[in-house]
N, C-alpha and C. Protein backbone atom coordinates (compact mmCIF):
# COMPACT_ATOMS: atom_id res chain seq x y z
N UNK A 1 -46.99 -17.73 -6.11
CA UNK A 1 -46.12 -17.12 -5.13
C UNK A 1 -44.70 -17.66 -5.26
N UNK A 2 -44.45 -19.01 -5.73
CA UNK A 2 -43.18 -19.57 -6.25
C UNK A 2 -42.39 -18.35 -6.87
N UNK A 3 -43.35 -18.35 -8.10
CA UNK A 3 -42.41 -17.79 -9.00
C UNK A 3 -41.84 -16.68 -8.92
N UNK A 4 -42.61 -16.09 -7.54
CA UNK A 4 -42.27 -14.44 -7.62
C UNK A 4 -40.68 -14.45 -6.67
N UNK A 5 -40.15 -15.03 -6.16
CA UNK A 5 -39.60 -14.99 -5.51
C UNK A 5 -37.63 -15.45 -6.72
N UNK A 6 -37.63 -16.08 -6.96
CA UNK A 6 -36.89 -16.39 -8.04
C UNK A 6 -36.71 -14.75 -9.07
N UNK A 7 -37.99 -14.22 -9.40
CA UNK A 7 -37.54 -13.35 -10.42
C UNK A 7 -37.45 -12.03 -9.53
N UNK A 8 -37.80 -12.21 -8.37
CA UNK A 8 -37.27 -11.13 -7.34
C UNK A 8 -35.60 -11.06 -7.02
N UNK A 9 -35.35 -12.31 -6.80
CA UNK A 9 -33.39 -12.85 -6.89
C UNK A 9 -32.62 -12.32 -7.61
N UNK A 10 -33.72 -12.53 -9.15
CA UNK A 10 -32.80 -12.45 -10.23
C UNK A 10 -32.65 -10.55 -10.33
N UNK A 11 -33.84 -10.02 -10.28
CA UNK A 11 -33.94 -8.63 -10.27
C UNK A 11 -33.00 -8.32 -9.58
N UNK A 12 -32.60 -8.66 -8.00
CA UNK A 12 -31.93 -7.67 -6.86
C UNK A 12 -30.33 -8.24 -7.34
N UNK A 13 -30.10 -9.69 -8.32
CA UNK A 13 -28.38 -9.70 -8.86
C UNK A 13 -28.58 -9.20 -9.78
N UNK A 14 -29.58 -8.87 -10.53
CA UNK A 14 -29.49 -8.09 -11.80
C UNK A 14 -28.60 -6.38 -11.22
N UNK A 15 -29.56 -6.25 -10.48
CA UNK A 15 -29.27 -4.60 -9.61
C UNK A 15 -27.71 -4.72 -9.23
N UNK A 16 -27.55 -5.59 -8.51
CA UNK A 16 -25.89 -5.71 -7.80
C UNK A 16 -25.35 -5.82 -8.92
N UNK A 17 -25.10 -6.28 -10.10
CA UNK A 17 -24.26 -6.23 -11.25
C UNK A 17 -23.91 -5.30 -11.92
N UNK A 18 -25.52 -4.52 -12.02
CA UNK A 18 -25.15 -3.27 -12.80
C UNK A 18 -23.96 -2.41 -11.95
N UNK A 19 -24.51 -2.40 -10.72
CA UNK A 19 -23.89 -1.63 -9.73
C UNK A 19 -22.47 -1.70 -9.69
N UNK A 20 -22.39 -2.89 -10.01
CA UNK A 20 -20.94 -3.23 -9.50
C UNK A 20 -20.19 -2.93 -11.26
N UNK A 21 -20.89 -3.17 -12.49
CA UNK A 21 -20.24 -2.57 -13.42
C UNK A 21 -19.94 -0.67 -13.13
N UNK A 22 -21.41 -0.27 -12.82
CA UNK A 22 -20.86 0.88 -12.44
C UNK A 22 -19.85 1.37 -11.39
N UNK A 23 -19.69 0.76 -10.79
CA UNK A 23 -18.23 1.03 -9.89
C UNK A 23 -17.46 0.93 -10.39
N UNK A 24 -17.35 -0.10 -11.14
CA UNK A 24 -15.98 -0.83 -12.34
C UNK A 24 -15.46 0.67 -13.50
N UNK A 25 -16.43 1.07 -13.81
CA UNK A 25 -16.43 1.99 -15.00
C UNK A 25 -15.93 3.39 -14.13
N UNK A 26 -16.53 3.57 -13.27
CA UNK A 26 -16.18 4.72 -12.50
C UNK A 26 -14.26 4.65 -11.96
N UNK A 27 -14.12 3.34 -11.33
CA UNK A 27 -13.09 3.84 -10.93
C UNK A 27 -12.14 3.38 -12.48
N UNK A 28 -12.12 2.87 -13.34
CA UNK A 28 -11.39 2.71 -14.39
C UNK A 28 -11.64 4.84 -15.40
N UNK A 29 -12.42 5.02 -14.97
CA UNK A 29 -12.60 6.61 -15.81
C UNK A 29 -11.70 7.58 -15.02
N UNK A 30 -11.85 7.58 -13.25
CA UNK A 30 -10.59 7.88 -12.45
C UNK A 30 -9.21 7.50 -12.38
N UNK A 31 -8.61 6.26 -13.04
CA UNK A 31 -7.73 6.26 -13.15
C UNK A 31 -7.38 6.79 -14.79
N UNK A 32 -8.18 7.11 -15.99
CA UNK A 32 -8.12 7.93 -16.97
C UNK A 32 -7.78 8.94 -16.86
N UNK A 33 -8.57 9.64 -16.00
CA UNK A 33 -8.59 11.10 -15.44
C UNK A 33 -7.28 11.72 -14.37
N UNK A 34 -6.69 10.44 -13.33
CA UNK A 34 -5.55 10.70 -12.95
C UNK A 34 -4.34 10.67 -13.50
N UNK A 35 -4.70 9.82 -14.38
CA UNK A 35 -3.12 9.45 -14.89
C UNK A 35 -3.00 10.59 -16.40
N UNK A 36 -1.53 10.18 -16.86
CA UNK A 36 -1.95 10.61 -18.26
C UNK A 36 -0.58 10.41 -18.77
N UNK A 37 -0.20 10.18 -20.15
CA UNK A 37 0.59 9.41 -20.89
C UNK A 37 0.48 10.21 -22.02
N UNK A 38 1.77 10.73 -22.31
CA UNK A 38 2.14 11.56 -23.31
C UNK A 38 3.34 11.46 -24.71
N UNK A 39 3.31 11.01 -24.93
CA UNK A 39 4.74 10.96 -26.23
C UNK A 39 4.58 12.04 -27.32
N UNK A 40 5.70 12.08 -27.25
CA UNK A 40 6.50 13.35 -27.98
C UNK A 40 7.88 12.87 -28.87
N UNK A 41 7.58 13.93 -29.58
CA UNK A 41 8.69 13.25 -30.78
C UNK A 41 9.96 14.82 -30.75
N UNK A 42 11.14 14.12 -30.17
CA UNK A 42 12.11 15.28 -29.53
C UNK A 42 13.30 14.83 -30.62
N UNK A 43 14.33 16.15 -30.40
CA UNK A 43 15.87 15.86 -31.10
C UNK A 43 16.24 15.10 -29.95
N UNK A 44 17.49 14.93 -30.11
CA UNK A 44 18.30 13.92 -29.20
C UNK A 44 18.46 15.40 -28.13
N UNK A 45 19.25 16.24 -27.96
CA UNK A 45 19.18 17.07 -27.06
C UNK A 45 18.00 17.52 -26.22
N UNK A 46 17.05 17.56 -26.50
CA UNK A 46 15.70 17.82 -25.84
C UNK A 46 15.34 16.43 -25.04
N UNK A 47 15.96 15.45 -25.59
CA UNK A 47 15.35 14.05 -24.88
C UNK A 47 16.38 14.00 -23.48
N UNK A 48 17.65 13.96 -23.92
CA UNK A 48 18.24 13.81 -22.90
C UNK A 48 18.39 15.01 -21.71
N UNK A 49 17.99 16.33 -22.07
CA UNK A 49 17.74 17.43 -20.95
C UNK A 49 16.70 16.64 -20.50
N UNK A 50 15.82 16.38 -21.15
CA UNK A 50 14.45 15.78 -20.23
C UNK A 50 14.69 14.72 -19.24
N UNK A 51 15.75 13.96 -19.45
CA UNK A 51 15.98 12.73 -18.72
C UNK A 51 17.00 13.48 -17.41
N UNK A 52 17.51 14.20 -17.67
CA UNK A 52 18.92 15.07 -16.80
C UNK A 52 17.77 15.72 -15.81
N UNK A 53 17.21 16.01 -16.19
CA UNK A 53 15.92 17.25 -15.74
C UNK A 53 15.29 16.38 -14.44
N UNK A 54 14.84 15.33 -14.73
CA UNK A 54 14.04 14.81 -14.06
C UNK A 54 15.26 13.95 -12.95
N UNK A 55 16.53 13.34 -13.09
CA UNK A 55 17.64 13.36 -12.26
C UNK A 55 17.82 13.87 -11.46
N UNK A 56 18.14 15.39 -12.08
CA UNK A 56 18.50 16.27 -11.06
C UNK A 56 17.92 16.01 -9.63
N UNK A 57 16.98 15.94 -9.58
CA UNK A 57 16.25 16.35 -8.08
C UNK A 57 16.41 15.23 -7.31
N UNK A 58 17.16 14.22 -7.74
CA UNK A 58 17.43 12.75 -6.65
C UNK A 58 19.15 12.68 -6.96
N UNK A 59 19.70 13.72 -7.08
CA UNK A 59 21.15 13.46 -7.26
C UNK A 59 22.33 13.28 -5.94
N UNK A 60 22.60 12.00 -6.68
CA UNK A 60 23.66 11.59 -5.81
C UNK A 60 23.04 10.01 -5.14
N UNK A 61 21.50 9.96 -5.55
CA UNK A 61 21.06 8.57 -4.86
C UNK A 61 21.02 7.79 -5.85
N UNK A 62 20.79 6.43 -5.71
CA UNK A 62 20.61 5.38 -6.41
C UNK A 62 19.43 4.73 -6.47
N UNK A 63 19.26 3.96 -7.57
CA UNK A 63 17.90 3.69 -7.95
C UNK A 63 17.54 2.33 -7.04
N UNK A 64 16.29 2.74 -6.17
CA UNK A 64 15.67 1.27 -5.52
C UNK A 64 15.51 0.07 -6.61
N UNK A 65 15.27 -0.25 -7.88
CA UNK A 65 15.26 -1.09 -8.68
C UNK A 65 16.21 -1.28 -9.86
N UNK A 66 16.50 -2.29 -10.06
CA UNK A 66 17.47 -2.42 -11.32
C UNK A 66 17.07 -3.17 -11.79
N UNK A 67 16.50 -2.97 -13.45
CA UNK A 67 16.42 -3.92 -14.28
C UNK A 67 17.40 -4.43 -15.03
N UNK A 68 17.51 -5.96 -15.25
CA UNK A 68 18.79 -6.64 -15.53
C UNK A 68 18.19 -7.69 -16.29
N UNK A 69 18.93 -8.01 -17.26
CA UNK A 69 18.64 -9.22 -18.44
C UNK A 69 19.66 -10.19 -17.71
N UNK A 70 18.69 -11.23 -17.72
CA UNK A 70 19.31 -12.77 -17.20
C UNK A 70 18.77 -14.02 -18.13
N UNK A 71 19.93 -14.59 -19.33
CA UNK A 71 19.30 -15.73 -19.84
C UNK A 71 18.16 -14.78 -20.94
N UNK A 72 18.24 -13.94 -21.34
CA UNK A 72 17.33 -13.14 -22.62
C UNK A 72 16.46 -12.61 -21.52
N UNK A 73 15.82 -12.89 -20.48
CA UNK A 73 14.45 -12.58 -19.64
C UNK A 73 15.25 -10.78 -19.11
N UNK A 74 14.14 -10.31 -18.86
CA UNK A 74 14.68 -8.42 -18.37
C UNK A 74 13.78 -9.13 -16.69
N UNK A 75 14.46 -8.68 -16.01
CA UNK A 75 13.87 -9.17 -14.45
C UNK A 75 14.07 -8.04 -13.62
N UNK A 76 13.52 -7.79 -12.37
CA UNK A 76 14.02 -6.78 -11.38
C UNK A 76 14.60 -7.48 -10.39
N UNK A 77 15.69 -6.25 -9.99
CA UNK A 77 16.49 -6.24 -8.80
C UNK A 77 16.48 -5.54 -8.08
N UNK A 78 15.62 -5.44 -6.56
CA UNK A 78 15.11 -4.44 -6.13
C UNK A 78 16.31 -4.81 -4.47
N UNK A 79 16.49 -3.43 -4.47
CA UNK A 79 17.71 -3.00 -3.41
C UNK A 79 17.25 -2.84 -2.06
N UNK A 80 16.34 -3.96 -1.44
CA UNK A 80 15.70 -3.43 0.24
C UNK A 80 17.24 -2.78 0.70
N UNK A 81 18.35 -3.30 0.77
CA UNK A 81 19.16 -2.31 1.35
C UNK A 81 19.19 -0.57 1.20
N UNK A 82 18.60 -0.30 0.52
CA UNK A 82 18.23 1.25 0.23
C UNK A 82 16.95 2.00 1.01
N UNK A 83 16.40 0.88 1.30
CA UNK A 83 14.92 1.31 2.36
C UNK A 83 15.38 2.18 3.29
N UNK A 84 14.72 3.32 3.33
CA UNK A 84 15.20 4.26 4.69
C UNK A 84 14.12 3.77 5.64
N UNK A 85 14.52 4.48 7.04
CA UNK A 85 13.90 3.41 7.97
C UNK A 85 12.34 4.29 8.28
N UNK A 86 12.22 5.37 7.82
CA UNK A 86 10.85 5.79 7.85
C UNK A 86 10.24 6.57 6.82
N UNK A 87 9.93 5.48 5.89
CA UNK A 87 9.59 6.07 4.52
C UNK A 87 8.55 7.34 4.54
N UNK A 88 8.30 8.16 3.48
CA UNK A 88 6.94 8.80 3.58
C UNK A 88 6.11 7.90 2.39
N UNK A 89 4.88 8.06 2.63
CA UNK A 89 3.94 7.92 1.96
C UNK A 89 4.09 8.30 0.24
N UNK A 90 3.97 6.87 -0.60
CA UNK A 90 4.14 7.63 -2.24
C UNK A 90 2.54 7.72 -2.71
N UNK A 91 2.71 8.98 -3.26
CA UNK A 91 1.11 9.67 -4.06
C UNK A 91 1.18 9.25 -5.41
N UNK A 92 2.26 9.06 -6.17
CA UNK A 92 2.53 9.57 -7.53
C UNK A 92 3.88 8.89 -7.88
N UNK A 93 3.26 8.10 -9.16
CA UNK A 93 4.82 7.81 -9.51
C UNK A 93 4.97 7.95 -11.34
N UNK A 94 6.03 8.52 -11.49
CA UNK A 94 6.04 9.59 -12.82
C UNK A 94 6.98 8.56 -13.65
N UNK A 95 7.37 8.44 -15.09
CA UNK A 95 8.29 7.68 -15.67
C UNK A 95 8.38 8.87 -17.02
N UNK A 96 9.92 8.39 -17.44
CA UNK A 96 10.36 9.16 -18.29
C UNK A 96 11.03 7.80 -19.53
N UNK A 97 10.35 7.58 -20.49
CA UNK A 97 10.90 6.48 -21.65
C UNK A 97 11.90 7.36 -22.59
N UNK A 98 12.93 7.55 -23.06
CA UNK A 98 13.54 8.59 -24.42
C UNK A 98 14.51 7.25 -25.08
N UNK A 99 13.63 7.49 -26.68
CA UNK A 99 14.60 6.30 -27.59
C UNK A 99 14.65 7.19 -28.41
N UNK A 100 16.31 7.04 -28.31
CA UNK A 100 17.01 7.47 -29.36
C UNK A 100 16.84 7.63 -31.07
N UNK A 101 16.40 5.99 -31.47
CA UNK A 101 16.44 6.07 -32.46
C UNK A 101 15.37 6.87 -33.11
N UNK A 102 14.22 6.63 -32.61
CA UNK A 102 13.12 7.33 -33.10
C UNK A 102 12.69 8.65 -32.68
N UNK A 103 13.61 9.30 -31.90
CA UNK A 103 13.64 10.26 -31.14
C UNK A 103 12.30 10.84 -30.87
N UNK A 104 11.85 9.73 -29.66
CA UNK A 104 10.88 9.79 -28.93
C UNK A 104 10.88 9.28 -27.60
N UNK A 105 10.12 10.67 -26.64
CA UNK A 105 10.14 10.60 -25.27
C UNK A 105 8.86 10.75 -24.99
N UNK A 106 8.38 9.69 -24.03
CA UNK A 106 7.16 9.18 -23.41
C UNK A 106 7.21 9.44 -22.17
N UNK A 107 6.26 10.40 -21.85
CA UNK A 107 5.71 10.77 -20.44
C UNK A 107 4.85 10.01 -19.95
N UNK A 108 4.52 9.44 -18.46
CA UNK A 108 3.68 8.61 -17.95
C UNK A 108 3.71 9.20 -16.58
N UNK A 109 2.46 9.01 -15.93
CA UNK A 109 1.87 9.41 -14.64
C UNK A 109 1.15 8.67 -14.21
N UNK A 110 0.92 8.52 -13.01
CA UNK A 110 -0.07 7.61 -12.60
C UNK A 110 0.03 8.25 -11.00
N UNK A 111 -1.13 7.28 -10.53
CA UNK A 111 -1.38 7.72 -9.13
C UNK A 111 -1.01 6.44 -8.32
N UNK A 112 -0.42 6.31 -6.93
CA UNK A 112 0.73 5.38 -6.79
C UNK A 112 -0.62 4.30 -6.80
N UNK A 113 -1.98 4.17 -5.88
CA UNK A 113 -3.00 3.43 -5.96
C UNK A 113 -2.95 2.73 -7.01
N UNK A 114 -2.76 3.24 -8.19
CA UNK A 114 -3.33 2.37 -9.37
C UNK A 114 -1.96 0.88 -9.66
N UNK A 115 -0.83 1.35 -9.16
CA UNK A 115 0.39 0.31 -8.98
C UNK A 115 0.14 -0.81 -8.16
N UNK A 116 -0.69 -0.19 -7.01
CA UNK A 116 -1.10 -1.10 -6.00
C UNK A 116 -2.02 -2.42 -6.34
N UNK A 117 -3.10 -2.27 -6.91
CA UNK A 117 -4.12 -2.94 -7.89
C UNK A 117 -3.14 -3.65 -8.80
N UNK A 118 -2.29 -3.46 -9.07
CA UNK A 118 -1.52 -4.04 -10.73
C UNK A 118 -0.93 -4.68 -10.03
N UNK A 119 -0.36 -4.44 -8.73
CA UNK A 119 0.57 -5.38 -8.27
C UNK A 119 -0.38 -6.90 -7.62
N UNK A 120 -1.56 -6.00 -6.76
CA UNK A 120 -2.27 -7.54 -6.63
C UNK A 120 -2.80 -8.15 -8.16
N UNK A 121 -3.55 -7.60 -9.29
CA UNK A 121 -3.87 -8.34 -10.30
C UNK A 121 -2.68 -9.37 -10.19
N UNK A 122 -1.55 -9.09 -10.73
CA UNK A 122 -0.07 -9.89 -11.12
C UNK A 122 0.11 -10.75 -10.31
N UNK A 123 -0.32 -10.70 -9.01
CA UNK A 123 -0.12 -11.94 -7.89
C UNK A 123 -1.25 -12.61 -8.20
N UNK A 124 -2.55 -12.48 -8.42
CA UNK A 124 -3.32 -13.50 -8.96
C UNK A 124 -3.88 -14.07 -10.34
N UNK A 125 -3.21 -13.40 -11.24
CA UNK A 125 -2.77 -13.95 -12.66
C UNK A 125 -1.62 -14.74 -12.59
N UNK A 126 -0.30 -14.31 -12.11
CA UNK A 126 0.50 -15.26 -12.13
C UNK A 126 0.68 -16.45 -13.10
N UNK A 127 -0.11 -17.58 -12.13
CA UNK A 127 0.37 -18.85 -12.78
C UNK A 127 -0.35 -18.76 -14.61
N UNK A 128 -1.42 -17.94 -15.34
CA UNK A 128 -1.74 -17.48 -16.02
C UNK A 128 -0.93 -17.61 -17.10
N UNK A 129 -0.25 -16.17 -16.47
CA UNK A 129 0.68 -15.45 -17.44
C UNK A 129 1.86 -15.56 -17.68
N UNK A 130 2.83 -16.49 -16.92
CA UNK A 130 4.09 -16.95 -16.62
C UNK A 130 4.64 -17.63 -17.69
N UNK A 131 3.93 -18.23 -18.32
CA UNK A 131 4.23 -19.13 -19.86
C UNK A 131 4.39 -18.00 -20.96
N UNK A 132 3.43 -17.22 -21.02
CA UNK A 132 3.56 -15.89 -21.90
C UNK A 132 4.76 -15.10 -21.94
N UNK A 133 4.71 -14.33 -20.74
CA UNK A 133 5.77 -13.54 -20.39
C UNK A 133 7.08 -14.06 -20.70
N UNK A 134 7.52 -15.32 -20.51
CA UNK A 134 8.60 -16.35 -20.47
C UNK A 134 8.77 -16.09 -21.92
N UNK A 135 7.96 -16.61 -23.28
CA UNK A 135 7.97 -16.37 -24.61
C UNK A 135 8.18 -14.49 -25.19
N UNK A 136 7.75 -13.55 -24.13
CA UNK A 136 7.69 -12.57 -24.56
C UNK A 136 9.32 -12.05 -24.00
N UNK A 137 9.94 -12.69 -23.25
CA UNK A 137 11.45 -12.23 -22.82
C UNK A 137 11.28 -11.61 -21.63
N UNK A 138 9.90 -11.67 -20.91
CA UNK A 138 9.81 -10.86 -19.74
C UNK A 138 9.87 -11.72 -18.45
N UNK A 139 10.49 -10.83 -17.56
CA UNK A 139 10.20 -11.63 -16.10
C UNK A 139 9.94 -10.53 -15.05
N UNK A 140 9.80 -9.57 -15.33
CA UNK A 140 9.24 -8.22 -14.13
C UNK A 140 8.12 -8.28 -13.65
N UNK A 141 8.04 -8.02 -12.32
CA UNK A 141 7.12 -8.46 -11.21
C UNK A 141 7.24 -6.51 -10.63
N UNK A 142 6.13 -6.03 -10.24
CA UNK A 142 5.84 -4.48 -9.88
C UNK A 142 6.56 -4.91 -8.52
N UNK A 143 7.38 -4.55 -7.71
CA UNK A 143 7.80 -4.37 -6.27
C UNK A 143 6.96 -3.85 -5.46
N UNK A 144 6.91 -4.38 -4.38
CA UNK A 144 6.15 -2.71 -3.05
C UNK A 144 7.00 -1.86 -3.33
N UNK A 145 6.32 -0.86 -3.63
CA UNK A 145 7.67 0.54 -3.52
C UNK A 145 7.38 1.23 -1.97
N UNK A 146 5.75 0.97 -1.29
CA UNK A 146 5.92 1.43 0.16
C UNK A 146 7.32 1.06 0.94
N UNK A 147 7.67 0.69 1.05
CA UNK A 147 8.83 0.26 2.36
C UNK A 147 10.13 1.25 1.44
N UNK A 148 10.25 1.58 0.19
CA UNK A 148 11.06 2.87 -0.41
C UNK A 148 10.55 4.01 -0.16
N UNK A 149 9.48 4.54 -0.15
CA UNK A 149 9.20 5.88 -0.36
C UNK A 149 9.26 6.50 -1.19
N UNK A 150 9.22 8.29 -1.29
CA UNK A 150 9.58 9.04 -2.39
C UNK A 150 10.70 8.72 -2.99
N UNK A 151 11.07 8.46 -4.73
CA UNK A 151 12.72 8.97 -4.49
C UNK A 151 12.86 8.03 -5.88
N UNK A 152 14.09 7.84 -6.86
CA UNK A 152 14.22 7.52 -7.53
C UNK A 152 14.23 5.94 -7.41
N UNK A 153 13.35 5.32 -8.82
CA UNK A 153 13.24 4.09 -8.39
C UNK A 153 13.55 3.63 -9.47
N UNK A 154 14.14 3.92 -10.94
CA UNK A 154 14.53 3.13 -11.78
C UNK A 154 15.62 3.87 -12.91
N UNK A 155 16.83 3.98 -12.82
CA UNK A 155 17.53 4.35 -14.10
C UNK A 155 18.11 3.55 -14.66
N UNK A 156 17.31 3.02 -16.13
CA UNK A 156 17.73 1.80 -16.79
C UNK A 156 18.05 2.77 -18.52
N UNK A 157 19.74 2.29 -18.68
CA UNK A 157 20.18 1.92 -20.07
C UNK A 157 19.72 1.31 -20.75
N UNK A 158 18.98 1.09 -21.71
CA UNK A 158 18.58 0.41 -22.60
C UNK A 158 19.69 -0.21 -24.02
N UNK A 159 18.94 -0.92 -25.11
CA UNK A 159 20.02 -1.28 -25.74
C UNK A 159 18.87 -0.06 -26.72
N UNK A 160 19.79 0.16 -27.60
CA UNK A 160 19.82 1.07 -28.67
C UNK A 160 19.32 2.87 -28.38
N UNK A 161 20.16 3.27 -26.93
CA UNK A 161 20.20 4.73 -26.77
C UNK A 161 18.77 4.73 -26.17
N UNK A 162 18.26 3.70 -25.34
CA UNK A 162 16.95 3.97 -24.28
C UNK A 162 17.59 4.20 -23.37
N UNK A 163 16.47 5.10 -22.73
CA UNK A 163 16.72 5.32 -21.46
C UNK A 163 15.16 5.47 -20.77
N UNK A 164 15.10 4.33 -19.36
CA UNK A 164 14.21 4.78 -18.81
C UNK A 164 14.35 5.34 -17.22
N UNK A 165 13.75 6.17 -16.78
CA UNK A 165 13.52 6.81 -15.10
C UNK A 165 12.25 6.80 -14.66
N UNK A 166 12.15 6.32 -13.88
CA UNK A 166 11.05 6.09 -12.89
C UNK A 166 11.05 6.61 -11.88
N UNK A 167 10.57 7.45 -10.98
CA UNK A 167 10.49 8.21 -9.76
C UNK A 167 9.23 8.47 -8.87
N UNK A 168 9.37 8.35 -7.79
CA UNK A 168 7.84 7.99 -6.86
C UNK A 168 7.49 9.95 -6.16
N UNK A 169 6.79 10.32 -6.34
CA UNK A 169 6.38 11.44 -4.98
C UNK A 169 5.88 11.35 -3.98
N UNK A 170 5.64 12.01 -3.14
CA UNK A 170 4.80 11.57 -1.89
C UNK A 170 4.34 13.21 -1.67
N UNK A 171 3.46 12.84 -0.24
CA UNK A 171 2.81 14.20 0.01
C UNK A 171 3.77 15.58 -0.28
């Protein structure tokens, strides 16, 4: 009667594991299925309508984030002074990559949830990854974009004719 009890344990964490891989797999196949990431190989005119294109519809505002090189590191500079005082809800946040040289523009989508997750992973990797990143020239940390809302959240110059835009939707 000992023994049965032990390989009964092990059976019902055996069960919770699978389970919990299958959750794992499920929601990693939903964020496959929501998102989607596209590159395309454009002339220089087709890249930059694409970048104008996606402008247009936030014209005249400024970007909640600025990425800025400090000391070789690329870091963010995120503008709470731009917070309106009753954001809506973001669903969706879209990015537009176009390099020049290789005249290629990269579409990206995602669903705003999946930012949310990346942003807690990054708060508990952290002390981790901080030595890395440091060697890799990076220092960007994902922002809350809740307290921004819909609306343009990144137009960054690049060096050699990049350009990236980032933009949030909501309902």
């Amino acid at each position: 009667m000992a023994r049965s009890r032990p390989v009964k344990l092990l059976k019902v964490l055996g069960c919770l594991a699978a389970l919990l891989l299958l959750i794992g797999l499920g929601v990693g196949g939903a964020v496959l299925l929501m998102s989607s990431f596209d590159v395309q190989h454009r002339e220089q005119a087709e890249g930059a309508a694409a970048i104008d294109e996606a402008l247009a519809r936030f014209a005249g505002s400024r970007p909640y984030v600025d990425l800025v090189r400090r000391d070789g590191l690329i870091s963010t500079n995120v503008h709470h002074e731009r917070e309106p005082e009753h954001p809506a809800a973001i669903t969706r946040v879209h990015g537009l990559l176009w390099e020049e040289v290789p005249g290629r523009l990269v579409r990206a989508s995602t669903p705003a949830w999946v930012l949310d997750v990346a942003r807690w992973k990054n708060a508990a990797t952290a002390p981790l990854l901080q030595p890395l990143e440091k060697q890799l020239g990076l220092e960007v940390s994902l922002p809350d974009l809740s307290p921004f809302g819909p609306g343009l959240l990144v137009d960054h110059h690049g060096a050699h004719g990049r350009r990236l835009v980032i933009w949030a939707e909501g309902d």
